[in-house]
C-alpha atoms as a PDB file:
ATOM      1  CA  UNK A   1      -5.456 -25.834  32.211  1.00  0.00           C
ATOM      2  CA  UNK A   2      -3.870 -27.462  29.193  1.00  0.00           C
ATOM      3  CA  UNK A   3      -2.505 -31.517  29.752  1.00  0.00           C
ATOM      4  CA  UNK A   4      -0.515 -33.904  27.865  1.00  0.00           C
ATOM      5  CA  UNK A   5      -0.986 -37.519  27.249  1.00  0.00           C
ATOM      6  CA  UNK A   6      -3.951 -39.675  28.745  1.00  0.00           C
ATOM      7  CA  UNK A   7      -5.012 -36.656  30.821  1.00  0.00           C
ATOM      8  CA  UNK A   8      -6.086 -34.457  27.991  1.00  0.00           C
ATOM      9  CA  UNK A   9      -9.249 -33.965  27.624  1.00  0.00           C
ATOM     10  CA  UNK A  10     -10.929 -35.767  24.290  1.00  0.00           C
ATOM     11  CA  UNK A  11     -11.483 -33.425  21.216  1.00  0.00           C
ATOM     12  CA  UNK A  12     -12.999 -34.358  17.694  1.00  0.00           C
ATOM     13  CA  UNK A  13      -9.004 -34.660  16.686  1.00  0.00           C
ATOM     14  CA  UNK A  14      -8.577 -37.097  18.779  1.00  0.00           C
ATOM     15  CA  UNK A  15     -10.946 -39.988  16.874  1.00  0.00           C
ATOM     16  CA  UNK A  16      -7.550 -40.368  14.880  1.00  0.00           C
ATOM     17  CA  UNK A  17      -4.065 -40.751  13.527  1.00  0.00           C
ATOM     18  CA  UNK A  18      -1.948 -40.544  10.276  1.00  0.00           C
ATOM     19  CA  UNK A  19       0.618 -43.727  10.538  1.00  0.00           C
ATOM     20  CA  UNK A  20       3.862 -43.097   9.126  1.00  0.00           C
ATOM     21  CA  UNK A  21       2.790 -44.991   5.953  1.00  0.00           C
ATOM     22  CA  UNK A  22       0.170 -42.524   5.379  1.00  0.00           C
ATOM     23  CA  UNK A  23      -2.787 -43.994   6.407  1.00  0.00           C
ATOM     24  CA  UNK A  24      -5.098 -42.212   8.575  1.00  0.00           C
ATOM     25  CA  UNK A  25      -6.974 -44.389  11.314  1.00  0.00           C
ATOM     26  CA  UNK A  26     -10.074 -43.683  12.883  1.00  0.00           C
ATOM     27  CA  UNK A  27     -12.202 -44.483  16.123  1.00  0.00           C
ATOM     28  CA  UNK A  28     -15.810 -43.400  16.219  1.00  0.00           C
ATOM     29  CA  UNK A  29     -18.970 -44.667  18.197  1.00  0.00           C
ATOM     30  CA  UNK A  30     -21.523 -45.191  15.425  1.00  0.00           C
ATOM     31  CA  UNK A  31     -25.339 -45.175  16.519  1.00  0.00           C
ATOM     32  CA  UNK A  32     -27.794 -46.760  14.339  1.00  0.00           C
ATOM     33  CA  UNK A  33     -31.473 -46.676  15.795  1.00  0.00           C
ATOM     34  CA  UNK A  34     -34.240 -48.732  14.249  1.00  0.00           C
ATOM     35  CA  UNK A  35     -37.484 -48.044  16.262  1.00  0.00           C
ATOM     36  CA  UNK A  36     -37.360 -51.028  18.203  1.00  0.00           C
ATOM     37  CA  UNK A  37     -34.101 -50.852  19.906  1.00  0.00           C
ATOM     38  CA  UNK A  38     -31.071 -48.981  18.995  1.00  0.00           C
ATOM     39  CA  UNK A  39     -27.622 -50.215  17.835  1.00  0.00           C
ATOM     40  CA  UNK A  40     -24.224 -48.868  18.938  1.00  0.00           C
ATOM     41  CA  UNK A  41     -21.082 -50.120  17.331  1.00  0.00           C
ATOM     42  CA  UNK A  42     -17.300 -49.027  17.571  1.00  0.00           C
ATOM     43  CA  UNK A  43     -16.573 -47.782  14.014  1.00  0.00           C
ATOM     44  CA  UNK A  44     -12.699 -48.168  12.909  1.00  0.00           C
ATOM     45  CA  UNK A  45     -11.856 -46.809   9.467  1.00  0.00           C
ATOM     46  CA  UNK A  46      -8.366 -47.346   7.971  1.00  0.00           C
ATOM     47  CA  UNK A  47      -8.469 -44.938   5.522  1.00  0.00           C
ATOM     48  CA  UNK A  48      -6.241 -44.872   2.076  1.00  0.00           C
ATOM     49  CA  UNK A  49      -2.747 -45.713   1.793  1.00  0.00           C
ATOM     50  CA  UNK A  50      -0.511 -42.774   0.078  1.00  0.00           C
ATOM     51  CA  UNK A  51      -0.754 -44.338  -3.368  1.00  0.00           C
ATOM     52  CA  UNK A  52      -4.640 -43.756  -3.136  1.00  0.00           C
ATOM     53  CA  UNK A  53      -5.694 -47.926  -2.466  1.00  0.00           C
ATOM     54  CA  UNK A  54      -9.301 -48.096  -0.794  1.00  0.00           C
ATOM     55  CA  UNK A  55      -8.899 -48.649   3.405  1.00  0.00           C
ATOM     56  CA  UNK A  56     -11.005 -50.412   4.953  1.00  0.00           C
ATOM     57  CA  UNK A  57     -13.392 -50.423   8.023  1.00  0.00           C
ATOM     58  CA  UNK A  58     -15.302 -52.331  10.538  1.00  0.00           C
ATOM     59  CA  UNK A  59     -18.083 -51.714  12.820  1.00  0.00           C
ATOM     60  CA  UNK A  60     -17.532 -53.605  16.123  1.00  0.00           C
ATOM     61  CA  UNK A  61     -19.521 -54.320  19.032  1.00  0.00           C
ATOM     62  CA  UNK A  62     -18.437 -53.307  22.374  1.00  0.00           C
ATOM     63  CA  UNK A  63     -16.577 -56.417  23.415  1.00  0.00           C
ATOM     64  CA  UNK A  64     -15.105 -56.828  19.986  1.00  0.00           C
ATOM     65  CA  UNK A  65     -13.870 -53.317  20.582  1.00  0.00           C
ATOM     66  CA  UNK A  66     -12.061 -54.666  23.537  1.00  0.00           C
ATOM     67  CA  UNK A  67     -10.417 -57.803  22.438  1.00  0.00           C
ATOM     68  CA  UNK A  68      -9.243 -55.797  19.586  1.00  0.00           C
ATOM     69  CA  UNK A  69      -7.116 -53.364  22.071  1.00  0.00           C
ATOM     70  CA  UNK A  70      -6.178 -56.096  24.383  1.00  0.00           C
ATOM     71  CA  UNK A  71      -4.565 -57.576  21.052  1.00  0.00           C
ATOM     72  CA  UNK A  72      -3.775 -54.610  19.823  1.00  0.00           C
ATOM     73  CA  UNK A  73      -1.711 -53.334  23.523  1.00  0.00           C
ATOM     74  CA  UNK A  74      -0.633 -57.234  23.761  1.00  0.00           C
ATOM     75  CA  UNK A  75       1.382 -56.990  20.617  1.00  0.00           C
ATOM     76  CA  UNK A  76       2.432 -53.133  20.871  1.00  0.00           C
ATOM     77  CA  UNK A  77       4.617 -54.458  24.093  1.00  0.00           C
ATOM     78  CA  UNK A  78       5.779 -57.105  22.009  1.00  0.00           C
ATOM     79  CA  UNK A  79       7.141 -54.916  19.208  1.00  0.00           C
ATOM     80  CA  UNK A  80       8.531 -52.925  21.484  1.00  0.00           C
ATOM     81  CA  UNK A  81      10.635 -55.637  23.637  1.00  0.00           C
ATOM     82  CA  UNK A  82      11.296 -57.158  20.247  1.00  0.00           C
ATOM     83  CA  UNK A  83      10.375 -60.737  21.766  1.00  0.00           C
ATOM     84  CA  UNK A  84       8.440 -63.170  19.135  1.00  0.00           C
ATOM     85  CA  UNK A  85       4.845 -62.884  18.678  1.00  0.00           C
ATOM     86  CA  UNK A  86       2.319 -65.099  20.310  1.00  0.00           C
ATOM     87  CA  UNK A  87       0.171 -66.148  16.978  1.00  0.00           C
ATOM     88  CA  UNK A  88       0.352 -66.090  13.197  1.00  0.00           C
ATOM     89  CA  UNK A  89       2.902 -63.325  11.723  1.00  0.00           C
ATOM     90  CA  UNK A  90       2.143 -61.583   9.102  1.00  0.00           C
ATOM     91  CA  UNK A  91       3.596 -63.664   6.341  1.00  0.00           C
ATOM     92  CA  UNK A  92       1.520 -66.508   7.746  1.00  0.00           C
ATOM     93  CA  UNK A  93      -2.029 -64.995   7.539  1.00  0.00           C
ATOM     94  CA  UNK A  94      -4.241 -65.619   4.478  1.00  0.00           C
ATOM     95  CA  UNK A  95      -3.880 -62.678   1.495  1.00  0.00           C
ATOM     96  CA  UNK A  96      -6.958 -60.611   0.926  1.00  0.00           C
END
């Protein structure tokens, strides 16, 4: 029985998205285990942009994982309400 939205049920294509700048994003549980006791870490990995500039990526731990989609949902609702974010804007964070 097929379903749409939240209900589907997960496949490998759905780890990620393409943006509409061109970058694919990806979500992936990455498992490292050293004999005396395993790691698990939330892997996100923002690949290239469309003029071929390196991503980047970060391995997060399971809480980390979380405040990143509370922020993440927190300013999605923003953006779409068009009401002022909470924190820094973009042209106020440091340059890489």
């Amino acid at each position: 029985m097929a379903t749409a939205g939240r209900d589907r049920p997960a496949t490998s294509e759905d780890n990620g998205f393409v943006t509409t700048c061109g970058r694919r994003i990806a979500v992936r549980c990455l498992r490292l285990a050293p004999a005396e006791q395993p790691i698990s870490r939330v892997a996100l990995d923002v690949g290239r942009d469309q003029g071929g500039e390196p991503g980047v990526w970060a391995a997060l731990t399971a809480g980390e994982a979380r405040d990143l989609a509370r922020l993440l949902l927190l300013h999605a609702g923003l953006a779409e309400h068009g009401t002022e974010p909470v924190g820094p804007t973009c042209k106020d964070s440091p340059s890489p």
